[in-house]
C-alpha atoms as a PDB file:
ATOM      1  CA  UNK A   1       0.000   0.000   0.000  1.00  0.00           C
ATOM      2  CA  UNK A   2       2.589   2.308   0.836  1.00  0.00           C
ATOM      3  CA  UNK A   3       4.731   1.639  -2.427  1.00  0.00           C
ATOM      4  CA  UNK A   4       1.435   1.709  -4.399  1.00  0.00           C
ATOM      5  CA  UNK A   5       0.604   5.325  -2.553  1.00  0.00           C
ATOM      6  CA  UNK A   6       4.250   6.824  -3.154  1.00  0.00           C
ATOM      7  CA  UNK A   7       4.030   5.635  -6.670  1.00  0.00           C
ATOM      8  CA  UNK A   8       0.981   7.737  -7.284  1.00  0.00           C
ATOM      9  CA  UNK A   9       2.492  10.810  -5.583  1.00  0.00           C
ATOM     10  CA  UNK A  10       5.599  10.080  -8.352  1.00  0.00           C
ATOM     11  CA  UNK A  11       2.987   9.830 -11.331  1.00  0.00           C
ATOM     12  CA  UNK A  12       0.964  13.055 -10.114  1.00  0.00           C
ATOM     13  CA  UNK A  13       4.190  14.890  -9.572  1.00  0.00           C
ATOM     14  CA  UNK A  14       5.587  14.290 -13.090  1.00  0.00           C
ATOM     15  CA  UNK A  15       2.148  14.693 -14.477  1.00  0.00           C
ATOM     16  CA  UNK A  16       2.512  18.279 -12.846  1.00  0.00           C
ATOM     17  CA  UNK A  17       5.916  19.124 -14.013  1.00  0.00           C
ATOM     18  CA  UNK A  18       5.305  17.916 -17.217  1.00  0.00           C
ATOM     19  CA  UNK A  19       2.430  20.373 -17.340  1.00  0.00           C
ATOM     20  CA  UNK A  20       4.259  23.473 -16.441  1.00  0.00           C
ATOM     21  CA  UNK A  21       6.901  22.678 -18.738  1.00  0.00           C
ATOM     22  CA  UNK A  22       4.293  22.972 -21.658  1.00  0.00           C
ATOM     23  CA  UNK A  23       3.161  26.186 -19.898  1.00  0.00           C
ATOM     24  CA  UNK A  24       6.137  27.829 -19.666  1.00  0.00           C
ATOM     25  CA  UNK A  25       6.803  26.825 -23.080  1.00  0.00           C
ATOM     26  CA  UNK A  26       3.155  28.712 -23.888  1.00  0.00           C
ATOM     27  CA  UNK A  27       4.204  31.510 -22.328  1.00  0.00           C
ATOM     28  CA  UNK A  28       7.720  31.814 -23.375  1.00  0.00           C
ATOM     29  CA  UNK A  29       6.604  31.704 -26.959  1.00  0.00           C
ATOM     30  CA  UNK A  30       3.694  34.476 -26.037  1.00  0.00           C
ATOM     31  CA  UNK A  31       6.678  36.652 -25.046  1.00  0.00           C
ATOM     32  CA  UNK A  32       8.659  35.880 -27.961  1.00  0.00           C
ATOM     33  CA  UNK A  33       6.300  36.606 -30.315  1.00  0.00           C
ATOM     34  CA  UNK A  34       5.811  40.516 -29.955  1.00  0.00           C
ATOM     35  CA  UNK A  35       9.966  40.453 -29.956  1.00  0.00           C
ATOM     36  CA  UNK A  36       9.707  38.653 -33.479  1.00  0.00           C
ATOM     37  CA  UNK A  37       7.224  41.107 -34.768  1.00  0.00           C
ATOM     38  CA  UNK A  38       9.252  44.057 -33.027  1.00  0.00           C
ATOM     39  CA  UNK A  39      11.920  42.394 -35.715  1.00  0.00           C
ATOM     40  CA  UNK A  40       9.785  41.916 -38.745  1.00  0.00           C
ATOM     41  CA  UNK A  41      11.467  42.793 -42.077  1.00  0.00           C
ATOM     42  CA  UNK A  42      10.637  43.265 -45.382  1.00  0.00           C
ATOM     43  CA  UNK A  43      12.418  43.418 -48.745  1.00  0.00           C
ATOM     44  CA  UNK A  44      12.714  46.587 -50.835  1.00  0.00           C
ATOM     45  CA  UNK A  45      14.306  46.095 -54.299  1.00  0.00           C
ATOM     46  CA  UNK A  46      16.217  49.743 -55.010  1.00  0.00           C
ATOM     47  CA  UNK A  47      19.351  51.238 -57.307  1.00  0.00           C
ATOM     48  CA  UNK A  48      21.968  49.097 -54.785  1.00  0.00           C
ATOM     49  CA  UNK A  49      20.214  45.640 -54.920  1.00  0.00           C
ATOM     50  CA  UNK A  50      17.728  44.345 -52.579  1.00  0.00           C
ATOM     51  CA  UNK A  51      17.868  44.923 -48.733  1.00  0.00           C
ATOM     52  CA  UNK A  52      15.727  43.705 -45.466  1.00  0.00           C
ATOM     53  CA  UNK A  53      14.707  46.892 -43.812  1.00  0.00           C
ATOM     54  CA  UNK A  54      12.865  47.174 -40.656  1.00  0.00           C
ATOM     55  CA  UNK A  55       8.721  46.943 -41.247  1.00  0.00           C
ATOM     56  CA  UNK A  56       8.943  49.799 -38.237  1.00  0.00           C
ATOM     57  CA  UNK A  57      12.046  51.693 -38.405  1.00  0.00           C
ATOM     58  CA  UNK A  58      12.248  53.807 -35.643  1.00  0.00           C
ATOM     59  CA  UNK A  59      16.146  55.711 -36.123  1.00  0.00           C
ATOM     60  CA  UNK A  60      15.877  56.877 -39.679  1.00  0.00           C
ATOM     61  CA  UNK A  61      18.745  58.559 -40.952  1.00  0.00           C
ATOM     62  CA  UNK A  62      18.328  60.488 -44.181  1.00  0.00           C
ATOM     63  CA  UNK A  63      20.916  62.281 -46.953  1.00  0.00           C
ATOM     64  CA  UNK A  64      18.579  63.202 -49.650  1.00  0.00           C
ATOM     65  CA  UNK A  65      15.549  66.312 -49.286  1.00  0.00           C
ATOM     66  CA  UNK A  66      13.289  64.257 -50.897  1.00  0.00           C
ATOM     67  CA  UNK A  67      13.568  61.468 -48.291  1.00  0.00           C
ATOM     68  CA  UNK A  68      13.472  63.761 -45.007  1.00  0.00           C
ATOM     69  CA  UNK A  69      10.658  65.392 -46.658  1.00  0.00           C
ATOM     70  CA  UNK A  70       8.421  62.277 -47.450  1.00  0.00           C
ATOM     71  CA  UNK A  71       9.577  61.017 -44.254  1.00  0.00           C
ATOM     72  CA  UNK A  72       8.056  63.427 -42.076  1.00  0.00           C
ATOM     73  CA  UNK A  73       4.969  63.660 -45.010  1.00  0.00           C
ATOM     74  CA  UNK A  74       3.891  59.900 -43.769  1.00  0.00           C
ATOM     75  CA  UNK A  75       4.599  60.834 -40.022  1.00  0.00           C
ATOM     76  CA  UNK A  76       8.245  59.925 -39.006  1.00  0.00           C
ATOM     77  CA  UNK A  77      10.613  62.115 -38.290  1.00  0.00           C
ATOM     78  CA  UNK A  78      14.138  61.048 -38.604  1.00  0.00           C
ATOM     79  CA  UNK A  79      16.089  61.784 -36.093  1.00  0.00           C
ATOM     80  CA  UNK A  80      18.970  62.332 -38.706  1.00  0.00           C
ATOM     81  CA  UNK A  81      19.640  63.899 -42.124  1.00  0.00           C
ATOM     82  CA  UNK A  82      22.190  65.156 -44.468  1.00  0.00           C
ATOM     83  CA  UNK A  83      21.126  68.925 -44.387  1.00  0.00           C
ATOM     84  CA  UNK A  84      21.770  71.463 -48.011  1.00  0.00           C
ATOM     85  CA  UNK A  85      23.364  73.755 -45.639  1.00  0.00           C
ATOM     86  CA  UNK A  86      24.427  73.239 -42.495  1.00  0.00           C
ATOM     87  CA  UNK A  87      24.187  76.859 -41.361  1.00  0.00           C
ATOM     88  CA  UNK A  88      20.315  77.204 -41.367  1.00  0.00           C
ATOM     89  CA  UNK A  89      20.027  73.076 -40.619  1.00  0.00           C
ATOM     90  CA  UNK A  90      16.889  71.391 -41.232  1.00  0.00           C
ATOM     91  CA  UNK A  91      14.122  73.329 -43.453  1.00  0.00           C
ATOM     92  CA  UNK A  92      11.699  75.187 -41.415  1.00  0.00           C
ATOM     93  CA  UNK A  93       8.796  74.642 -43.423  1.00  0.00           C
ATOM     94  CA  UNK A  94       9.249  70.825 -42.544  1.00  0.00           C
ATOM     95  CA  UNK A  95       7.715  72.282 -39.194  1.00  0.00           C
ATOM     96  CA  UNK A  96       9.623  69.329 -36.981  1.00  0.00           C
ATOM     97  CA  UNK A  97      12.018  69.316 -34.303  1.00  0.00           C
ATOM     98  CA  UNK A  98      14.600  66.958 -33.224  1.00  0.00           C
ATOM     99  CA  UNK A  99      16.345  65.935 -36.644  1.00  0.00           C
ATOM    100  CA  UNK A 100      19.937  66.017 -36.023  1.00  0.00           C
ATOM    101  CA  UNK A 101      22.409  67.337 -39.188  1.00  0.00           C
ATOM    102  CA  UNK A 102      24.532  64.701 -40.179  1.00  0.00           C
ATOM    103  CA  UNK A 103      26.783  66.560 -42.293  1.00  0.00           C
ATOM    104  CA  UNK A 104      25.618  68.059 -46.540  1.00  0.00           C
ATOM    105  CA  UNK A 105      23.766  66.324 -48.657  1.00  0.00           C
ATOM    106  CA  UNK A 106      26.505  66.228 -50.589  1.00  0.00           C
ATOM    107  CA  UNK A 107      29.100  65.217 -47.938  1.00  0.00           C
ATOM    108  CA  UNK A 108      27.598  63.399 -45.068  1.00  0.00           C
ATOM    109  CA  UNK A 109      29.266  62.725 -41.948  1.00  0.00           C
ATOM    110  CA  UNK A 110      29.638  58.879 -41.529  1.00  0.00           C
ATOM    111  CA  UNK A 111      30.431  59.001 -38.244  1.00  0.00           C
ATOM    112  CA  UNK A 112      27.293  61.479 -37.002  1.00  0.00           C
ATOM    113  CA  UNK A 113      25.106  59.050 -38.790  1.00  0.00           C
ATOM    114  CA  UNK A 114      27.092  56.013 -36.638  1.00  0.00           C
ATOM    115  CA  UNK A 115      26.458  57.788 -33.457  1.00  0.00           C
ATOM    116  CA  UNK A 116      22.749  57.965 -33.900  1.00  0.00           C
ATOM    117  CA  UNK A 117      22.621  54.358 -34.061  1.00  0.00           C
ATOM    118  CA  UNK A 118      20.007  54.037 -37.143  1.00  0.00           C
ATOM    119  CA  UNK A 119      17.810  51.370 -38.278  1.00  0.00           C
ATOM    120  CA  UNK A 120      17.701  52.451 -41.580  1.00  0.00           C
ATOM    121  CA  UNK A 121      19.020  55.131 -44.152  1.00  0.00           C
ATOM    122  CA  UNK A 122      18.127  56.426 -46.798  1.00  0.00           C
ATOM    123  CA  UNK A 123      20.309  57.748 -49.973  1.00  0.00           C
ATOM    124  CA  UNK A 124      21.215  58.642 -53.253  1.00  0.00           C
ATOM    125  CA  UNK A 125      22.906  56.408 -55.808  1.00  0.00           C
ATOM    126  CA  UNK A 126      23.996  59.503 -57.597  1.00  0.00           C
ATOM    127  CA  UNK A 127      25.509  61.586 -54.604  1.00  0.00           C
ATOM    128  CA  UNK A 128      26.668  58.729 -51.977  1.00  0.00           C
ATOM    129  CA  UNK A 129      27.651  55.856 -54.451  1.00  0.00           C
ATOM    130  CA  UNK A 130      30.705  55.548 -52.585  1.00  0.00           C
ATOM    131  CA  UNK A 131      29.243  55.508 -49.323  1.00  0.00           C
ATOM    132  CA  UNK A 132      27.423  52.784 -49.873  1.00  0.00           C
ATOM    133  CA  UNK A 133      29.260  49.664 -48.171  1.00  0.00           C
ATOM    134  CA  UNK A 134      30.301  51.804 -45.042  1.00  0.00           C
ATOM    135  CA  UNK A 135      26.582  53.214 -45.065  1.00  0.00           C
ATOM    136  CA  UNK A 136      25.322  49.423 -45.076  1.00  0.00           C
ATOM    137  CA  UNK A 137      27.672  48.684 -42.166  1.00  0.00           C
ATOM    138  CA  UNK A 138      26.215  50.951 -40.040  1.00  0.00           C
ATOM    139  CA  UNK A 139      22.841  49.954 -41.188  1.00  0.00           C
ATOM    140  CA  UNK A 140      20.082  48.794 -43.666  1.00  0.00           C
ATOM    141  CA  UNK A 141      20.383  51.275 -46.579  1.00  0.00           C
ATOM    142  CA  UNK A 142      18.332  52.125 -49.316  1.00  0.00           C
ATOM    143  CA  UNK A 143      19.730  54.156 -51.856  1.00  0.00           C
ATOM    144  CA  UNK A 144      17.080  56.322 -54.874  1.00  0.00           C
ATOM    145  CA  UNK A 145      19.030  56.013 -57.912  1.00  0.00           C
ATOM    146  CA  UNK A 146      19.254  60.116 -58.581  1.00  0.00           C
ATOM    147  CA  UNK A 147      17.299  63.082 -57.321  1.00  0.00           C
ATOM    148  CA  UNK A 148      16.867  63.876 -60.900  1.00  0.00           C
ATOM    149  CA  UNK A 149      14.279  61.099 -61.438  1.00  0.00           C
ATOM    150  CA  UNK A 150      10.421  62.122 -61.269  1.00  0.00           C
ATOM    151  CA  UNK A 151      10.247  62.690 -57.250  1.00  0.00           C
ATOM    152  CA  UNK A 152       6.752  61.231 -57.136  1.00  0.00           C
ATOM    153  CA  UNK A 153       8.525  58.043 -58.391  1.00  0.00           C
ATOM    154  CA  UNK A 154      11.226  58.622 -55.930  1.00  0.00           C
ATOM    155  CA  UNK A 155       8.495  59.274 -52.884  1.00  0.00           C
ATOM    156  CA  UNK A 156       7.251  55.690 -53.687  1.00  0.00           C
ATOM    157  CA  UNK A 157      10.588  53.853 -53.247  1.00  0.00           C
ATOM    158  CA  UNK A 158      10.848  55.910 -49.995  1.00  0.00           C
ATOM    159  CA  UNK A 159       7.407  55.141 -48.749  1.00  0.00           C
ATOM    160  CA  UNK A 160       7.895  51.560 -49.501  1.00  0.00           C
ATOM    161  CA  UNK A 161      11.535  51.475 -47.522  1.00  0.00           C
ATOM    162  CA  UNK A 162       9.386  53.164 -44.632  1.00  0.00           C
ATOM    163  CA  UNK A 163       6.684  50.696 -44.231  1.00  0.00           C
ATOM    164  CA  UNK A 164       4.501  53.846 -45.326  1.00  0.00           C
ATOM    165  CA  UNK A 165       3.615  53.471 -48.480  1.00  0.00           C
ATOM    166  CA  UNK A 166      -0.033  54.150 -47.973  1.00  0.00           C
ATOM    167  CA  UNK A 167       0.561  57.150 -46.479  1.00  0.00           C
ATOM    168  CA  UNK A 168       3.302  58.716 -49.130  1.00  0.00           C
ATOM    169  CA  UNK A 169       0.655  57.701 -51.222  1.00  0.00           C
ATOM    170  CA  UNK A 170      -2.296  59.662 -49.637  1.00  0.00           C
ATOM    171  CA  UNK A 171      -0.178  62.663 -49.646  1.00  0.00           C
ATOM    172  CA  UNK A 172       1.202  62.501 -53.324  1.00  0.00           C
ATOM    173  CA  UNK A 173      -2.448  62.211 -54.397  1.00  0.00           C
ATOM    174  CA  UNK A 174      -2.757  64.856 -51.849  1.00  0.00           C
ATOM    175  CA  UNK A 175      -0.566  66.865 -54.112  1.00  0.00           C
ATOM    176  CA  UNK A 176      -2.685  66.155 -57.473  1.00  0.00           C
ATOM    177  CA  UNK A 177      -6.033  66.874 -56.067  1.00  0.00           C
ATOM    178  CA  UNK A 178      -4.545  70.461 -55.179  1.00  0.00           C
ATOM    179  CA  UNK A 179      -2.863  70.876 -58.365  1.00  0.00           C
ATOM    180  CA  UNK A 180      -6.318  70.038 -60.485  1.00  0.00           C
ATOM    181  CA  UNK A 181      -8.270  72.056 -58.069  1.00  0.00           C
ATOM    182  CA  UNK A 182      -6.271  75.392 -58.639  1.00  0.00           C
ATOM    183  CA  UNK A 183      -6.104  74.296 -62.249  1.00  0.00           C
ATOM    184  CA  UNK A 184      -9.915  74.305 -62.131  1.00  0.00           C
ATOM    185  CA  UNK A 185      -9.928  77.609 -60.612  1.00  0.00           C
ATOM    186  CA  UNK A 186      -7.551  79.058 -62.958  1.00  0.00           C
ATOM    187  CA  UNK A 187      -7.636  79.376 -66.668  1.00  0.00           C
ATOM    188  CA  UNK A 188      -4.057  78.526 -67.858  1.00  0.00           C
ATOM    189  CA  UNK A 189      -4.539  77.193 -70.967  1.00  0.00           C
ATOM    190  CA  UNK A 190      -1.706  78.435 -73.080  1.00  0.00           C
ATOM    191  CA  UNK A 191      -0.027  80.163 -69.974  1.00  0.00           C
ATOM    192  CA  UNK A 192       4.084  79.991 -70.177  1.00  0.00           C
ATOM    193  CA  UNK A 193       5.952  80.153 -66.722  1.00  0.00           C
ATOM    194  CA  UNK A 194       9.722  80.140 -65.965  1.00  0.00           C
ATOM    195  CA  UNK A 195      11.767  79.318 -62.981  1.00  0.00           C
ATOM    196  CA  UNK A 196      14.884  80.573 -62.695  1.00  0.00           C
ATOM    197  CA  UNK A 197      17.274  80.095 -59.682  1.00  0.00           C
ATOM    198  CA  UNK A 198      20.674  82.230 -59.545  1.00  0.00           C
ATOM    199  CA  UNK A 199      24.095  80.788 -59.451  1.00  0.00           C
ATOM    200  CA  UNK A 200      26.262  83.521 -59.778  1.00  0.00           C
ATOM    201  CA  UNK A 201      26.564  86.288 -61.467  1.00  0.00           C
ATOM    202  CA  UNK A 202      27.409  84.761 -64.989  1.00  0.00           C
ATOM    203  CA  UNK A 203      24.867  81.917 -64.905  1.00  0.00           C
ATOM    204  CA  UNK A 204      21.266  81.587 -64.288  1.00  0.00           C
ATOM    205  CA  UNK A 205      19.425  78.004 -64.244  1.00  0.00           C
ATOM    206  CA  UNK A 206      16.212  77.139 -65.850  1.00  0.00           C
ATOM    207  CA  UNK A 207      14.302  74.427 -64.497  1.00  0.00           C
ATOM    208  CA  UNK A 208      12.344  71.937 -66.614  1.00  0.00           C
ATOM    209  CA  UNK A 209       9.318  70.346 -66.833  1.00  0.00           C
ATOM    210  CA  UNK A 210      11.178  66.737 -64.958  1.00  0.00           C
ATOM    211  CA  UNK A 211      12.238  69.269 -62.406  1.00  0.00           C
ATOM    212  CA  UNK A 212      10.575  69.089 -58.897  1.00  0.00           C
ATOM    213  CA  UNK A 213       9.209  73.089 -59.131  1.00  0.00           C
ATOM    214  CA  UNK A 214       9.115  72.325 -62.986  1.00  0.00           C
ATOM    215  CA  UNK A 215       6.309  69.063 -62.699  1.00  0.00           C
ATOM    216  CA  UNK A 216       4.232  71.756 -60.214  1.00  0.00           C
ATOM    217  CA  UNK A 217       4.237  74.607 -62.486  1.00  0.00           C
ATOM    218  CA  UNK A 218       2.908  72.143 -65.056  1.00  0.00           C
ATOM    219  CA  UNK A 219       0.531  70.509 -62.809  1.00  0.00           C
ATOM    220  CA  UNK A 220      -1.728  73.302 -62.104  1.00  0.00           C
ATOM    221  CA  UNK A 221      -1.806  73.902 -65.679  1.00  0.00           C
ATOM    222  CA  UNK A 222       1.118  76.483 -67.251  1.00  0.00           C
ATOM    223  CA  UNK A 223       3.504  75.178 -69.856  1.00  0.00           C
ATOM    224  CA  UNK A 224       7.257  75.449 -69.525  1.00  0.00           C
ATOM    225  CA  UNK A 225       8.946  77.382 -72.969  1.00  0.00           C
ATOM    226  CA  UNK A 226      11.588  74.800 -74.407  1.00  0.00           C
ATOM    227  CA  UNK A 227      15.343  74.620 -74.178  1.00  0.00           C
ATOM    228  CA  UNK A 228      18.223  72.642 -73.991  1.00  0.00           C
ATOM    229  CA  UNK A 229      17.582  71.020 -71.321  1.00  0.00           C
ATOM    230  CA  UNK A 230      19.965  68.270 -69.334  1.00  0.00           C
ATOM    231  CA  UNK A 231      18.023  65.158 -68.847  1.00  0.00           C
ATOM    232  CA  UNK A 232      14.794  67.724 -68.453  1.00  0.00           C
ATOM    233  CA  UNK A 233      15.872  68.750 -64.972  1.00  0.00           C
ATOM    234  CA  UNK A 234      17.261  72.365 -65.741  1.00  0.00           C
ATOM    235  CA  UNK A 235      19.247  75.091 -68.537  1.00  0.00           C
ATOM    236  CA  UNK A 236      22.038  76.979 -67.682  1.00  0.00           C
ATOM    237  CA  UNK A 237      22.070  80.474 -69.242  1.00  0.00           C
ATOM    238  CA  UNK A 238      24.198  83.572 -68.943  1.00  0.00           C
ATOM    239  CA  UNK A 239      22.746  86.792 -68.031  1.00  0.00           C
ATOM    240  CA  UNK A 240      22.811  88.104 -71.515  1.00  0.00           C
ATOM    241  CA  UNK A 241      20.780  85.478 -72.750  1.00  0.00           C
ATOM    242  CA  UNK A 242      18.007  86.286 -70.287  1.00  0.00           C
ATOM    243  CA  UNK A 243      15.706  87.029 -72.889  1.00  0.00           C
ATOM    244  CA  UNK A 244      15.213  83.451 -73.452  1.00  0.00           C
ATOM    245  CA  UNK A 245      13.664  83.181 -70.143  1.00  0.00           C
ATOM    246  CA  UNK A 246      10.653  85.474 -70.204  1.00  0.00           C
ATOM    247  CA  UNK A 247       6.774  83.617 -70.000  1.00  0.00           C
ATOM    248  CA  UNK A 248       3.684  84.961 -68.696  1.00  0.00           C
ATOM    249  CA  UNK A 249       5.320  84.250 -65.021  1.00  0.00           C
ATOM    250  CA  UNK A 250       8.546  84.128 -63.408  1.00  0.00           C
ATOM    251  CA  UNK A 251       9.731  82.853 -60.241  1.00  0.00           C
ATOM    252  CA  UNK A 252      12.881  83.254 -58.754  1.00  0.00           C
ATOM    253  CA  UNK A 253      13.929  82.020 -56.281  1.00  0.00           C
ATOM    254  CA  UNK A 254      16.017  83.728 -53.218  1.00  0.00           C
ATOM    255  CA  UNK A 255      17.171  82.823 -49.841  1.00  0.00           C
ATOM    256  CA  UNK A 256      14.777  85.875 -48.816  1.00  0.00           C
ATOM    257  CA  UNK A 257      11.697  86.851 -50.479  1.00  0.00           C
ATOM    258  CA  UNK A 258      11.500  89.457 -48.445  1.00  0.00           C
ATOM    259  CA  UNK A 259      14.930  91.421 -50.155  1.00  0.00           C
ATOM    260  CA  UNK A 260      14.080  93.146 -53.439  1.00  0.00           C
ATOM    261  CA  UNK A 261      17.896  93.260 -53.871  1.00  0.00           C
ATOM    262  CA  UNK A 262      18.185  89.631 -54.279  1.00  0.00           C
ATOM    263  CA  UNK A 263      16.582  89.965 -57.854  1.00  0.00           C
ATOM    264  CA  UNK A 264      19.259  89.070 -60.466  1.00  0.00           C
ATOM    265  CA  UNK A 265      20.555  92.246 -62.282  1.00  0.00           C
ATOM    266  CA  UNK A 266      19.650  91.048 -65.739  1.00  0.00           C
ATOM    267  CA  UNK A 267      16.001  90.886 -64.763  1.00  0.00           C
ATOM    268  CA  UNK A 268      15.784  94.093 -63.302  1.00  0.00           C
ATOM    269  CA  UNK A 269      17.809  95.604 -66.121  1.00  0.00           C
ATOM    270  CA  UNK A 270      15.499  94.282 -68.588  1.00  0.00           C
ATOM    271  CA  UNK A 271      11.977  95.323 -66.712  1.00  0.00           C
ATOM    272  CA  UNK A 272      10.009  95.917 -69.507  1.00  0.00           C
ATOM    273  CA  UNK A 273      10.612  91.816 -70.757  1.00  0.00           C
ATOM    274  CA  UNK A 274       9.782  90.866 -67.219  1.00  0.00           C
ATOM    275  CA  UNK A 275       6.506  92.584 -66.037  1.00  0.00           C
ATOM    276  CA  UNK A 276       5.905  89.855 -63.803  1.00  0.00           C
ATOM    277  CA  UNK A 277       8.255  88.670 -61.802  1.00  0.00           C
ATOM    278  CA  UNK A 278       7.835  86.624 -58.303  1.00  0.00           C
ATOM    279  CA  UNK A 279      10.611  85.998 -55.802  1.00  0.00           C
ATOM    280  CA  UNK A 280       9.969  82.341 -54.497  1.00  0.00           C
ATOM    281  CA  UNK A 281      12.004  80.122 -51.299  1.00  0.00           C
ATOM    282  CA  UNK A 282      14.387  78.374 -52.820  1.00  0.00           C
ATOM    283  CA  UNK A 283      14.383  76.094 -49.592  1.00  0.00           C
ATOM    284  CA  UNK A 284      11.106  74.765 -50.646  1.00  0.00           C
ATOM    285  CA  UNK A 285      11.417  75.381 -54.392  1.00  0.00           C
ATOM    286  CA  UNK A 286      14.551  74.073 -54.498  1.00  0.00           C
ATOM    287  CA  UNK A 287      15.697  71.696 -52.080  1.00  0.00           C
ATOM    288  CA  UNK A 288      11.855  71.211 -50.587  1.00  0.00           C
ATOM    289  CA  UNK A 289      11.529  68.133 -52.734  1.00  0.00           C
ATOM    290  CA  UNK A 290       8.569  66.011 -50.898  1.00  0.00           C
ATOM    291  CA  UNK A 291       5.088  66.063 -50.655  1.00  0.00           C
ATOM    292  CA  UNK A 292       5.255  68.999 -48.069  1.00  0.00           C
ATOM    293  CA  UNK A 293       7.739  70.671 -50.124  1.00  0.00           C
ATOM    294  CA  UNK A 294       4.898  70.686 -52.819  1.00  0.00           C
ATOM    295  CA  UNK A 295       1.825  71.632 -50.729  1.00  0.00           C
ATOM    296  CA  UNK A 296       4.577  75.111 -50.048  1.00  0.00           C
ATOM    297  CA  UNK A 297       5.015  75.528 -53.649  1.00  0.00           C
ATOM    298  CA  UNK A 298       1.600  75.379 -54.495  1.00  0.00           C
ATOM    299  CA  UNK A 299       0.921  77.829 -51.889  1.00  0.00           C
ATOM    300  CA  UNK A 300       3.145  80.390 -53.848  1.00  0.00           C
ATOM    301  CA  UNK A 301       1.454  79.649 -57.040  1.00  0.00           C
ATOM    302  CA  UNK A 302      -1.857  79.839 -55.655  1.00  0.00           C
ATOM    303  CA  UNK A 303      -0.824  83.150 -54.197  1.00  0.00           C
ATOM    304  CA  UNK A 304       0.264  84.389 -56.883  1.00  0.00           C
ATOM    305  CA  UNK A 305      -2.684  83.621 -59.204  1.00  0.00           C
ATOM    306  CA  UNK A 306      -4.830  84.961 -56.545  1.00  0.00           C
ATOM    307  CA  UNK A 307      -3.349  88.682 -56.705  1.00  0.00           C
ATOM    308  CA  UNK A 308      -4.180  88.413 -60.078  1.00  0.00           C
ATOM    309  CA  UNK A 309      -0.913  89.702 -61.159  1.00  0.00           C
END
């Protein structure tokens, strides 16, 4: 009786242990689960191959406008990116704090963007070609292939290396909808418009219809006048051509819209080619490349059709 007795105790006790083993396996795999999805990746064929990137990065670095601005356009804000100038930082109009400068677009400081301990970056074939393998080191990179390509196109590889790519979608259609709405409310059929953005004072650049401030002018409706263009992103002319670059409106751009003075001489020289001429940001008509970038240009060309000038 008694060996029959401590026999069942044995059985009950390994029954028992046996069923908190299976438990504990239960719950072990309940806790590892959120971990795993924490970890999820996904695959995003771009201009450097194919990469696994984070399904919710959380430390995005970027190097290009057009990726800090489509970043923050489907609601993350990196917390760095290569800046156009490192003296007035991060655009304004972006309208987010916290995004450290990690050296120029053009020259990006590797070991900044190490510090910050990304998740994923974000860059340019065309600009940081030779960055790539240390840039991969660091982190998962995707790389555009050039800022010269249609941005929308560009804003789709980005939302897609985000896990966003609903919401860069929402706000590039965003972007259309405004564009045929002030085309509705504006009769430009067989309106011309220029842009022209200063170098120096022996060369003025034309941008063209593949150009980021280029595709808006044409989305709302105006036509951009022909020229040589380089891969249809922009014209370089001297001052004493500027004849070439009069249309029924003119923007040009500034670091001030505010300073008269900033208006090239050959356009103020020549007054009676240019009745109407507007002084535009060239942080967002320029480097603003992005979905909110565009909602700021569209602004100014809204504006201006408004005054009716």
């Amino acid at each position: 009786m008694p060996a029959r007795s401590s026999h069942r105790r044995l059985t009950l006790v390994a029954a028992v242990l046996g069923a908190a083993v299976v438990l504990s396996g239960c719950s072990a795999q309940a806790d590892a689960e959120p971990t795993a999805t924490a970890g999820a990746t996904h695959e995003v064929t771009h201009a450097r191959g194919t990469t696994a990137v984070p399904d919710q990065p959380e430390r995005v670095v970027t190097l290009e406008p057009l990726e800090l601005d489509t970043a923050v356009a489907a609601g993350i804000t990196p917390v760095g990116a290569a800046v156009a100038n490192t003296t007035t930082g991060v655009p304004a109009y972006l309208g987010v704090d916290g995004v450290e400068p990690v050296g120029t677009v053009s020259e990006p400081d590797l070991e900044a963007i190490a510090a910050l301990k990304p998740d994923l970056i974000l860059g340019t074939e065309s600009r940081h070609s030779g960055l790539y393998d240390q840039l991969s080191a660091i982190a998962p990179t995707v790389f555009i292939a050039t800022q010269a390509d249609p941005w929308r196109d560009n804003a789709e590889l980005i939302g897609e290396a985000l896990g966003r790519a609903d919401e860069v979608k929402a706000a590039v259609t965003a972007v259309d909808t405004r564009c045929d709405e002030v085309e509705g409310a504006h009769d430009l059929a067989g309106k011309t418009a220029e842009m022209i953005r200063p170098r120096d004072e022996t060369t003025l650049s034309l941008y063209g219809p593949v150009s980021f401030a280029g595709s808006l002018l044409e989305c709302v409706g105006y036509t951009i006048p022909e020229h040589d263009w380089a891969d249809g992103l922009q014209a370089d002319i001297s001052p004493e051509n500027i004849a070439s670059a009069t249309a029924d409106a003119v923007f040009v751009t500034t670091s001030d819209v505010d300073d008269p003075s900033t208006m090239p001489a050959a356009i103020t020289q020549n007054a009676a080619a240019f009745p109407t001429v507007t002084l535009v940001d060239s942080s967002t008509w320029v480097a603003g490349v992005g979905p909110k970038g565009a909602q700021s240009v569209l602004d100014d060309i809204e504006g201006f059709l408004k005054s009716g000038r």
